[in-house]
PDB file of N, CA and C in Angstrom:
ATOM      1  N   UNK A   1       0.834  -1.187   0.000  1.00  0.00           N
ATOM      2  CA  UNK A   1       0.000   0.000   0.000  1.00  0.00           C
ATOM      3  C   UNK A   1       0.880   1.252   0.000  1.00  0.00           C
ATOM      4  N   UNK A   2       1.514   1.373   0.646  1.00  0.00           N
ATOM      5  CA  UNK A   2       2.495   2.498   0.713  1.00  0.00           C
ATOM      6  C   UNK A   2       3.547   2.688  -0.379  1.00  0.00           C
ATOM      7  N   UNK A   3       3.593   1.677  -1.239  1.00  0.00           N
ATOM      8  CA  UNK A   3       4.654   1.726  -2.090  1.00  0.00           C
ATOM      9  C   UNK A   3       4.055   1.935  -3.673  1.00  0.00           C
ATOM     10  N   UNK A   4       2.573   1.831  -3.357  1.00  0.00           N
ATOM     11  CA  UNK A   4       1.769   2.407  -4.362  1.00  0.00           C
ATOM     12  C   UNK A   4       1.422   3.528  -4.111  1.00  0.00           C
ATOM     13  N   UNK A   5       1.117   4.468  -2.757  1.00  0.00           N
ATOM     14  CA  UNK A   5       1.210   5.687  -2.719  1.00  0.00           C
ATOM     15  C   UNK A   5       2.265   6.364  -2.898  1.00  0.00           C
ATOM     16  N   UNK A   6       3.016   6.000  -2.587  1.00  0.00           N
ATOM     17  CA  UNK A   6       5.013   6.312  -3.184  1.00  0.00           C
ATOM     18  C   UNK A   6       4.796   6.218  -4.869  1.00  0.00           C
ATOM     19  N   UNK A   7       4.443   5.297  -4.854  1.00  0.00           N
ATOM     20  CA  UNK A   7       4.770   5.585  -6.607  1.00  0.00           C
ATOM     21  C   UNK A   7       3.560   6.798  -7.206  1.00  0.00           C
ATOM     22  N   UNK A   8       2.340   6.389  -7.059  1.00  0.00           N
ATOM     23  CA  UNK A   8       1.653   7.531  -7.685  1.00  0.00           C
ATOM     24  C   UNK A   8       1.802   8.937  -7.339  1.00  0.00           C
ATOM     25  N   UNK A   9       2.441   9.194  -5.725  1.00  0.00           N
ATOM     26  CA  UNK A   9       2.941  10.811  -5.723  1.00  0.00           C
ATOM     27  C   UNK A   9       3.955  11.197  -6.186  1.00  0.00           C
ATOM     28  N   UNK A  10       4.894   9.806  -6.741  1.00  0.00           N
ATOM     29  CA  UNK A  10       6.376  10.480  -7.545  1.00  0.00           C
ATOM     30  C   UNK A  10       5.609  10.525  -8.894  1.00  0.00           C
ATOM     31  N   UNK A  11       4.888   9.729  -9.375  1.00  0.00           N
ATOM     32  CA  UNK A  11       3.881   9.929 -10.898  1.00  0.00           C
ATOM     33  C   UNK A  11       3.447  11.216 -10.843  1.00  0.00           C
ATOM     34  N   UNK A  12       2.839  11.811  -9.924  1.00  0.00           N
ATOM     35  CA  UNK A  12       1.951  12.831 -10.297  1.00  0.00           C
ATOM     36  C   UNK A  12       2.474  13.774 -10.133  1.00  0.00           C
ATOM     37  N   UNK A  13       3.613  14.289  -8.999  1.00  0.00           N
ATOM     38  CA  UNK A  13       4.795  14.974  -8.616  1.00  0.00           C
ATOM     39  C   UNK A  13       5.643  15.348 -10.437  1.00  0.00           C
ATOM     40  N   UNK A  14       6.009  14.067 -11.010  1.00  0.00           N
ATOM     41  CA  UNK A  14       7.272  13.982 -12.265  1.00  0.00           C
ATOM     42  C   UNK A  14       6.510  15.009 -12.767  1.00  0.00           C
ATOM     43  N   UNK A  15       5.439  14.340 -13.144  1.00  0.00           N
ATOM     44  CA  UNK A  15       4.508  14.971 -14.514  1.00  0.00           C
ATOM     45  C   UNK A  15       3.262  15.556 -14.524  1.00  0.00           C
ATOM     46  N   UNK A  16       3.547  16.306 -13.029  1.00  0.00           N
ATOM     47  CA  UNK A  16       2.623  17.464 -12.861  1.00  0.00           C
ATOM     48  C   UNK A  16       2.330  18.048 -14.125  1.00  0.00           C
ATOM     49  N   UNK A  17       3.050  18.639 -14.449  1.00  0.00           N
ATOM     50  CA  UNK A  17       3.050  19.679 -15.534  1.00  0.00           C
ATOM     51  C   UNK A  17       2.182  19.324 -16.705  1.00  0.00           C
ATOM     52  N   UNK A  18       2.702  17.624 -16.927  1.00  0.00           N
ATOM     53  CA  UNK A  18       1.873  16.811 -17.977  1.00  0.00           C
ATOM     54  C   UNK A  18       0.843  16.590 -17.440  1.00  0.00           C
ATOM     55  N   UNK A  19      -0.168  15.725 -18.422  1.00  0.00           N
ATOM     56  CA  UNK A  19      -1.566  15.068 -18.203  1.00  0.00           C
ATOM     57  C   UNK A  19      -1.511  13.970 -17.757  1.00  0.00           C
ATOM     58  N   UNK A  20      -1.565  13.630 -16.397  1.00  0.00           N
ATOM     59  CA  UNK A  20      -1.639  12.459 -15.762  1.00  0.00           C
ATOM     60  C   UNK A  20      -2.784  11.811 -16.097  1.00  0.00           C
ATOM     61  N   UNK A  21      -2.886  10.449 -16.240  1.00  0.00           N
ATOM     62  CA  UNK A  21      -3.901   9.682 -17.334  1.00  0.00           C
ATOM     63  C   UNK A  21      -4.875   9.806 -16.200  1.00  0.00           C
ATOM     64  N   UNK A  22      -5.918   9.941 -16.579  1.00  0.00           N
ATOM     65  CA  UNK A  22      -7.356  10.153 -15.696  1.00  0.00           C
ATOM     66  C   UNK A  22      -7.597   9.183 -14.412  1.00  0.00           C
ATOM     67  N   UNK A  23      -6.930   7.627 -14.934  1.00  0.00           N
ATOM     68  CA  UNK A  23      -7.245   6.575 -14.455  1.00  0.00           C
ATOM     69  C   UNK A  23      -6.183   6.836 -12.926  1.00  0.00           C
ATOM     70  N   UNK A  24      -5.233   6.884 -13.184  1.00  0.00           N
ATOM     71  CA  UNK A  24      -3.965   7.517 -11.896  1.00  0.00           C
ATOM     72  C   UNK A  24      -4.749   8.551 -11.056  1.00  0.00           C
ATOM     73  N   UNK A  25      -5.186   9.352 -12.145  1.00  0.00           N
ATOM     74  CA  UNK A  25      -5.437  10.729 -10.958  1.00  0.00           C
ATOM     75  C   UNK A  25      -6.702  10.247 -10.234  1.00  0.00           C
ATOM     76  N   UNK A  26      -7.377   9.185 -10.719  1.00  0.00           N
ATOM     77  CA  UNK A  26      -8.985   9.061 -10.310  1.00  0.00           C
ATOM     78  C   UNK A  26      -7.897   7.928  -8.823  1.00  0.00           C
ATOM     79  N   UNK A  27      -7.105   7.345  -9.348  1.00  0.00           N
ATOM     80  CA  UNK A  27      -6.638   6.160  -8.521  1.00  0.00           C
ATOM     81  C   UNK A  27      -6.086   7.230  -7.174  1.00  0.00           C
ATOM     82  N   UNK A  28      -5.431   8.243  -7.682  1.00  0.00           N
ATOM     83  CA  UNK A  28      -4.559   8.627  -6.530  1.00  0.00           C
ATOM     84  C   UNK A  28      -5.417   9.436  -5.631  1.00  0.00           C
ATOM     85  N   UNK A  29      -7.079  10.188  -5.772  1.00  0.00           N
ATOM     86  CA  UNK A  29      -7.817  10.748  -5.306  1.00  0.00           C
ATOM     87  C   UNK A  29      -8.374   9.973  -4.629  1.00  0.00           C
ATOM     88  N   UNK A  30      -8.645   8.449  -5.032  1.00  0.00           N
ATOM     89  CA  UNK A  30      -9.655   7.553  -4.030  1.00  0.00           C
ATOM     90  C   UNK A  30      -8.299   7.192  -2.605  1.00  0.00           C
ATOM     91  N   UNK A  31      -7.030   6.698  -3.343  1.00  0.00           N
ATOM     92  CA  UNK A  31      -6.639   6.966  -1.800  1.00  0.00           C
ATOM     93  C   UNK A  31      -6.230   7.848  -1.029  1.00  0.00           C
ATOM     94  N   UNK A  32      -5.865   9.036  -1.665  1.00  0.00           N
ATOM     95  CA  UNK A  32      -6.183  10.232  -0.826  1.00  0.00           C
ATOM     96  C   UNK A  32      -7.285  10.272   0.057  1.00  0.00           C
ATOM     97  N   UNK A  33      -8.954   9.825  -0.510  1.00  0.00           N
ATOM     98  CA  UNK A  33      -9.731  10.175   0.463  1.00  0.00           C
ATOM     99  C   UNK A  33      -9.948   9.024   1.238  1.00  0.00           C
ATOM    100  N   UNK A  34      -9.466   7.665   1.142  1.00  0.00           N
ATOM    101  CA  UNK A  34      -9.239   6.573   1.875  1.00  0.00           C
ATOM    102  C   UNK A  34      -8.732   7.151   2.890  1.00  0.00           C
ATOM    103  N   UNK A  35      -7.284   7.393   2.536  1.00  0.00           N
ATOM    104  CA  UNK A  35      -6.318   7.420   3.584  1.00  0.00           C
ATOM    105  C   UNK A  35      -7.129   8.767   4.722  1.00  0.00           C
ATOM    106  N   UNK A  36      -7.462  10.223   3.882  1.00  0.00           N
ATOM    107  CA  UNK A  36      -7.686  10.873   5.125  1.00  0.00           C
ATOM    108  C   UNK A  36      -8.643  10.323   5.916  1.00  0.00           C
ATOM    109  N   UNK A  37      -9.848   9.460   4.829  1.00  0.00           N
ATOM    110  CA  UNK A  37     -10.966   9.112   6.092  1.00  0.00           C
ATOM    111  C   UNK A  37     -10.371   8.346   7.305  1.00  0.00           C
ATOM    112  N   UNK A  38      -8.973   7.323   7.319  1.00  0.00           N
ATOM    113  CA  UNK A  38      -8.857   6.606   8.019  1.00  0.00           C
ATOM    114  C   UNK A  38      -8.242   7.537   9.269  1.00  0.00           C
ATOM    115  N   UNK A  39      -7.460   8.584   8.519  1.00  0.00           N
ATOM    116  CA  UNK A  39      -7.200   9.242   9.555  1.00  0.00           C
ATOM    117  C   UNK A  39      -7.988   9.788  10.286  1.00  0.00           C
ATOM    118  N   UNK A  40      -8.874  10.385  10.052  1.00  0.00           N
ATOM    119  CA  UNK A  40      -9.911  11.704  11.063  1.00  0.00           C
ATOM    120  C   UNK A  40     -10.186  10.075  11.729  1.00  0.00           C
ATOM    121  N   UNK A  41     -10.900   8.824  11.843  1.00  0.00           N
ATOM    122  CA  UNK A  41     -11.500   7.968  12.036  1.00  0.00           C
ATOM    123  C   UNK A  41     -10.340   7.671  13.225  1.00  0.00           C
ATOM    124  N   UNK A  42      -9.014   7.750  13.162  1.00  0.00           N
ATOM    125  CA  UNK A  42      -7.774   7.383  14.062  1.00  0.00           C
ATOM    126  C   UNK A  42      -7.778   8.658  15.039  1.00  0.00           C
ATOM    127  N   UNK A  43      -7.820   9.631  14.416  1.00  0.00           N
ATOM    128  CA  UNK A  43      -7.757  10.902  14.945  1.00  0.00           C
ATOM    129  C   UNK A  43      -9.054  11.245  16.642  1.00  0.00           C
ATOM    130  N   UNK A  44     -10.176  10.433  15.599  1.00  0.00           N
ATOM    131  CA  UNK A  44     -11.416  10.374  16.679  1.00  0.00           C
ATOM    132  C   UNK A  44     -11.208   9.348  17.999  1.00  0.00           C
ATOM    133  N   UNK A  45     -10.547   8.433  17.216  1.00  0.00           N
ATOM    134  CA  UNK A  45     -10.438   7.223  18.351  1.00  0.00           C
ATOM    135  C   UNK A  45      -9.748   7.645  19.291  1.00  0.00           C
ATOM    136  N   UNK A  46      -8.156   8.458  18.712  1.00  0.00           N
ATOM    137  CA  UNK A  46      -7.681   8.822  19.883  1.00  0.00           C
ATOM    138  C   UNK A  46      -7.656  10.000  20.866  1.00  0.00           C
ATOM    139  N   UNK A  47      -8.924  10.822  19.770  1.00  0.00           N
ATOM    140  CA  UNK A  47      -9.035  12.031  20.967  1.00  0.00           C
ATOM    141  C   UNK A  47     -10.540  11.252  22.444  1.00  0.00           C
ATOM    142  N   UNK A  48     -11.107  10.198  22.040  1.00  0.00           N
ATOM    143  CA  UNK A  48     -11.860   9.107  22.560  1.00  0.00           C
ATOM    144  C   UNK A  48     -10.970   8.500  23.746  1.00  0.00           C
ATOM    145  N   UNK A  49      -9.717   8.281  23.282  1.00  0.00           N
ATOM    146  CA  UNK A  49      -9.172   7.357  23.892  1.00  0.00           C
ATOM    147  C   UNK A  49      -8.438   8.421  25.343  1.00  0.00           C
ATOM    148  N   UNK A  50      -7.631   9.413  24.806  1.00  0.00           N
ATOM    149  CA  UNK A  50      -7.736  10.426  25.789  1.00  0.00           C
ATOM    150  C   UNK A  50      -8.545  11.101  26.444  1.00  0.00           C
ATOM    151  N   UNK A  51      -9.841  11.548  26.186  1.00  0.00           N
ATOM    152  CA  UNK A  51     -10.962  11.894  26.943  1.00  0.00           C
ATOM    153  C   UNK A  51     -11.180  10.487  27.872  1.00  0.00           C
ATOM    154  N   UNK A  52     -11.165   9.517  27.660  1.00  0.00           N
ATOM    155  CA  UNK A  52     -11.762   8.177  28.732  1.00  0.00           C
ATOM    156  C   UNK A  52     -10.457   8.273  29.968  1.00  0.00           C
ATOM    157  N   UNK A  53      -9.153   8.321  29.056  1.00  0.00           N
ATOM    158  CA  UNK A  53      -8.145   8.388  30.155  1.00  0.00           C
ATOM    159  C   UNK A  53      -7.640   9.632  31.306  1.00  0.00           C
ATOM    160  N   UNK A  54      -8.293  10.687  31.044  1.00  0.00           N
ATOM    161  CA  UNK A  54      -8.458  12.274  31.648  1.00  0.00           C
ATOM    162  C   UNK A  54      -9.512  11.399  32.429  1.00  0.00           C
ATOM    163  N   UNK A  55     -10.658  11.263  32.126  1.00  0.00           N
ATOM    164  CA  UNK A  55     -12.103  10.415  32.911  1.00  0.00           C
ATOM    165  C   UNK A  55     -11.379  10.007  33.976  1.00  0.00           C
ATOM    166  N   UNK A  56     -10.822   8.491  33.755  1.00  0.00           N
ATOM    167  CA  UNK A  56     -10.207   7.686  34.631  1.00  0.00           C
ATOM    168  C   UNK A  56      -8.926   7.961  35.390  1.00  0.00           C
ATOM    169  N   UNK A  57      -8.102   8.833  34.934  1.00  0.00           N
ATOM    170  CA  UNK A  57      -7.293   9.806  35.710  1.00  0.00           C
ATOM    171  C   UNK A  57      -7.897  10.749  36.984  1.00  0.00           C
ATOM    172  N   UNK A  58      -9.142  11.321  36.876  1.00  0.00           N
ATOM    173  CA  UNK A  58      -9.817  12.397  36.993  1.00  0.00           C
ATOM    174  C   UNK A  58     -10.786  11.143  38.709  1.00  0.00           C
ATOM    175  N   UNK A  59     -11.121  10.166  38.023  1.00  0.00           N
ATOM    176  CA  UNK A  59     -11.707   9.077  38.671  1.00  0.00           C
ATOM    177  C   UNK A  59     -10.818   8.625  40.267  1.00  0.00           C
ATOM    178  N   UNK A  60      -9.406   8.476  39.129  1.00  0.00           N
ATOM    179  CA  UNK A  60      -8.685   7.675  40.606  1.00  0.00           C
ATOM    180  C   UNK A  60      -8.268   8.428  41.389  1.00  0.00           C
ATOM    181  N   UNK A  61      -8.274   9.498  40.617  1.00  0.00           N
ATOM    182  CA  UNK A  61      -7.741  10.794  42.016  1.00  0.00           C
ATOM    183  C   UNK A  61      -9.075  11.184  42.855  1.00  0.00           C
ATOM    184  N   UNK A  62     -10.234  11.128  42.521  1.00  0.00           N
ATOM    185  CA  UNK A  62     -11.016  11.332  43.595  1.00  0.00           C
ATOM    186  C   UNK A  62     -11.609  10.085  44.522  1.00  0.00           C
ATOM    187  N   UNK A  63     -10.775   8.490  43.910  1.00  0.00           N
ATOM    188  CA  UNK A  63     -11.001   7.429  45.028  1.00  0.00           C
ATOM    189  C   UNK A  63      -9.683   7.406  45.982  1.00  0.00           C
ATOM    190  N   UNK A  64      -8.552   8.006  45.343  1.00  0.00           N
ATOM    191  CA  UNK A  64      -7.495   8.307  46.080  1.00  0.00           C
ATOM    192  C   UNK A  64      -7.650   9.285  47.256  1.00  0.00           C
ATOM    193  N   UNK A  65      -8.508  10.238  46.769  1.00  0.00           N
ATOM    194  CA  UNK A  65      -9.008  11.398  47.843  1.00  0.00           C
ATOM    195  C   UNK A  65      -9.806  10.533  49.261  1.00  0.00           C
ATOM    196  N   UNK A  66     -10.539   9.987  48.790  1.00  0.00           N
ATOM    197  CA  UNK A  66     -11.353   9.216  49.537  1.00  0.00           C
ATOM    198  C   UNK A  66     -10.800   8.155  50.657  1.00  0.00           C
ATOM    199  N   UNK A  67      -9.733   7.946  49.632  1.00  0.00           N
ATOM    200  CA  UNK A  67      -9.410   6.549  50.771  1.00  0.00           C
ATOM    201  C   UNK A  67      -8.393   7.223  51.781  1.00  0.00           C
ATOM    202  N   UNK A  68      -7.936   8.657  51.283  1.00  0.00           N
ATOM    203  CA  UNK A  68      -7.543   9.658  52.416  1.00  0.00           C
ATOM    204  C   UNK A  68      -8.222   9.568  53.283  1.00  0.00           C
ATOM    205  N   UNK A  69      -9.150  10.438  53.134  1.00  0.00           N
ATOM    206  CA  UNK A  69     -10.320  10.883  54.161  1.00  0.00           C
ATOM    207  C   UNK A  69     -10.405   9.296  55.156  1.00  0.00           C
ATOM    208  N   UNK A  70     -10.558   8.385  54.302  1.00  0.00           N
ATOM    209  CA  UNK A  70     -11.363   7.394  55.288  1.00  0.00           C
ATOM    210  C   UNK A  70     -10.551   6.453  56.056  1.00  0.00           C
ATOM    211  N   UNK A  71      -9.113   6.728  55.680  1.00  0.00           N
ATOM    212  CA  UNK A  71      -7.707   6.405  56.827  1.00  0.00           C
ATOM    213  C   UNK A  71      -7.875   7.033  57.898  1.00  0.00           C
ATOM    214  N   UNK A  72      -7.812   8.239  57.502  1.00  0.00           N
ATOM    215  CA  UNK A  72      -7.985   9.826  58.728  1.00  0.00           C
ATOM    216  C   UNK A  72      -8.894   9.450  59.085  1.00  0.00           C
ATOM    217  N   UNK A  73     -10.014   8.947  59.050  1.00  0.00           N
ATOM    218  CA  UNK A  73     -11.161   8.875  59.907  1.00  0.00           C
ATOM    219  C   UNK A  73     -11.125   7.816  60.759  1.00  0.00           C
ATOM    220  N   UNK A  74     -10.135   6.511  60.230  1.00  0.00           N
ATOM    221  CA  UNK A  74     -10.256   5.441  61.037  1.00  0.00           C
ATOM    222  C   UNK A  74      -9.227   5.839  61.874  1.00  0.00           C
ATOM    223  N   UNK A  75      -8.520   6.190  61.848  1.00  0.00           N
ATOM    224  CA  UNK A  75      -7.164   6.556  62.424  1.00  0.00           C
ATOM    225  C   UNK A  75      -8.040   7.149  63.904  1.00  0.00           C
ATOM    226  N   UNK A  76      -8.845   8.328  63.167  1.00  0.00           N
ATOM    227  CA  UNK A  76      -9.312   9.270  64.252  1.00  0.00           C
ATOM    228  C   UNK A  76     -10.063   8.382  65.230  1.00  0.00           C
ATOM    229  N   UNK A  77     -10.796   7.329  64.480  1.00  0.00           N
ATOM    230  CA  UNK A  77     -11.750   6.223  65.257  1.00  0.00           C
ATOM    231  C   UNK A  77     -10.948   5.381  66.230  1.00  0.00           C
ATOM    232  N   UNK A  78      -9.753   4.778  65.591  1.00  0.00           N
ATOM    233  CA  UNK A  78      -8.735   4.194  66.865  1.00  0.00           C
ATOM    234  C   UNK A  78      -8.151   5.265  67.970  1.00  0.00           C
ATOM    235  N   UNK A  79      -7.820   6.627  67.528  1.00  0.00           N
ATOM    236  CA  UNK A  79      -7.793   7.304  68.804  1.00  0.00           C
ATOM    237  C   UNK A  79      -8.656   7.688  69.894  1.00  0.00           C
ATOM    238  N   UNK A  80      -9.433   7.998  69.350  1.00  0.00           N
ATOM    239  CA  UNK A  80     -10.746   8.423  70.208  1.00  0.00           C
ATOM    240  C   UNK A  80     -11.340   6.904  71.244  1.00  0.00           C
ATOM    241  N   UNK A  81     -11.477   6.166  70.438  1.00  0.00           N
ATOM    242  CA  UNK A  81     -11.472   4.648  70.894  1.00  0.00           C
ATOM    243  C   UNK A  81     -10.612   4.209  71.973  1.00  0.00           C
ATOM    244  N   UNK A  82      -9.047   4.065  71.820  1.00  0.00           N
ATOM    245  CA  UNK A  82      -8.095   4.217  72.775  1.00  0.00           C
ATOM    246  C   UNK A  82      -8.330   5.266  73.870  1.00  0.00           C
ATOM    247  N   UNK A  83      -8.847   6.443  73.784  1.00  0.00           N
ATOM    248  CA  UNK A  83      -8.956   7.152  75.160  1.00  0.00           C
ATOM    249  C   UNK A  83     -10.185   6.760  75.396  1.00  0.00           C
ATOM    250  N   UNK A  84     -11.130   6.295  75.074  1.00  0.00           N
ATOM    251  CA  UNK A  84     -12.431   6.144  75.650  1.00  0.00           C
ATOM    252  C   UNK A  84     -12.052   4.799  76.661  1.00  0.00           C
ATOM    253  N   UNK A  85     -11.335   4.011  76.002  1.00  0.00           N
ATOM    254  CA  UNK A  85     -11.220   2.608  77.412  1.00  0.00           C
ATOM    255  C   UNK A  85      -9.814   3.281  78.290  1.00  0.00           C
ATOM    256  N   UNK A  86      -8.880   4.248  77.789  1.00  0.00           N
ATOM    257  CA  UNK A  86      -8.128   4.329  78.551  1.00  0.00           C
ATOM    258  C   UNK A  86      -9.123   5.403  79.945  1.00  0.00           C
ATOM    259  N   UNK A  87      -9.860   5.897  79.731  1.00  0.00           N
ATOM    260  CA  UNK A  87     -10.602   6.956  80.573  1.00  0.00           C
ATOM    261  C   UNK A  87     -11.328   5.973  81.309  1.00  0.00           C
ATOM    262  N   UNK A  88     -12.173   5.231  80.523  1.00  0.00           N
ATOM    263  CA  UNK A  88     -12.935   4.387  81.284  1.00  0.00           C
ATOM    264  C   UNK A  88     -12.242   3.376  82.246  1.00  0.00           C
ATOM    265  N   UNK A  89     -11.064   2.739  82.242  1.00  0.00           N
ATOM    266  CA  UNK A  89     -10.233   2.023  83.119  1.00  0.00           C
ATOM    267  C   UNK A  89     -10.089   2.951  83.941  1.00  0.00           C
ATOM    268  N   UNK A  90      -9.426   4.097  83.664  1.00  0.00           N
ATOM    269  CA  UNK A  90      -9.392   5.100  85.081  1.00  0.00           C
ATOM    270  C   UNK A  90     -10.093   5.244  85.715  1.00  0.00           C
ATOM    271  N   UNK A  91     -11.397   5.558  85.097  1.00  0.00           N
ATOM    272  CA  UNK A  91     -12.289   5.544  86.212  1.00  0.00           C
ATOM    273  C   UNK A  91     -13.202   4.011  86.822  1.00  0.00           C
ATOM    274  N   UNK A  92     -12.890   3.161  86.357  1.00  0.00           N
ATOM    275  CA  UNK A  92     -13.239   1.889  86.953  1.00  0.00           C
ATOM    276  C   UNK A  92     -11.541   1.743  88.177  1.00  0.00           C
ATOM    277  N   UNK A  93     -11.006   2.250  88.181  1.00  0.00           N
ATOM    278  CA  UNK A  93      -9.487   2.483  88.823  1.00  0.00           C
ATOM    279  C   UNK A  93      -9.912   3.183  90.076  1.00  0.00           C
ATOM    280  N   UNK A  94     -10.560   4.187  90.219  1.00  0.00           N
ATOM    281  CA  UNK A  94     -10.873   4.917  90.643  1.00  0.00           C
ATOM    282  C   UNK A  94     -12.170   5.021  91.872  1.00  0.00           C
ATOM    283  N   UNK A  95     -13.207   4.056  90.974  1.00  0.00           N
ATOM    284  CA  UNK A  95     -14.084   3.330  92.130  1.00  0.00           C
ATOM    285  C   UNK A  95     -13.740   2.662  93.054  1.00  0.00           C
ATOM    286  N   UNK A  96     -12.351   1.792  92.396  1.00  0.00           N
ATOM    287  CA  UNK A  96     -11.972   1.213  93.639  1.00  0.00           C
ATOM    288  C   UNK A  96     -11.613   1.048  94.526  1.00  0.00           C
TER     289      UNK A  96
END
């Protein structure tokens, strides 16, 4: 494929000037518009493919946020926890 687009742009390139036989120029226009359709079609996929990965970028940083918060909270839950029996022993210490 490429070595037929190589050849018909050095064809049409040589003998610009001349009359490139209809059949070439009709040949070299269909893959011209082959080729760009495939591109915009590549072009879409990968502006697709980056929008999903911004998404999922965008995603793990706010479960990353989260699993912040909810360390800090357990964290806060084992402290608060720890002085509640350490208080409460004192004062069962204390009755006695």
């Amino acid at each position: 494929m490429k070595k037929i687009i190589f050849s018909l742009l050095i064809l049409c390139n040589i003998s610009y000037s001349c009359v490139c036989s209809p059949m070439i120029q009709q040949a070299y226009k269909t893959l011209e518009t082959q080729i760009s359709t495939k591109l915009q079609i590549h072009q879409n996929e990968l502006s697709n493919l980056q929008s999903n990965l911004s998404d999922n970028i965008s995603n793990l940083e706010k479960q990353i946020a989260e699993k912040k918060i909810a360390n800090a909270l357990k964290k806060e839950l084992i402290i608060r926890s720890d002085e509640m029996i350490f208080l409460l022993t004192k004062k069962v210490e204390l009755e006695k």
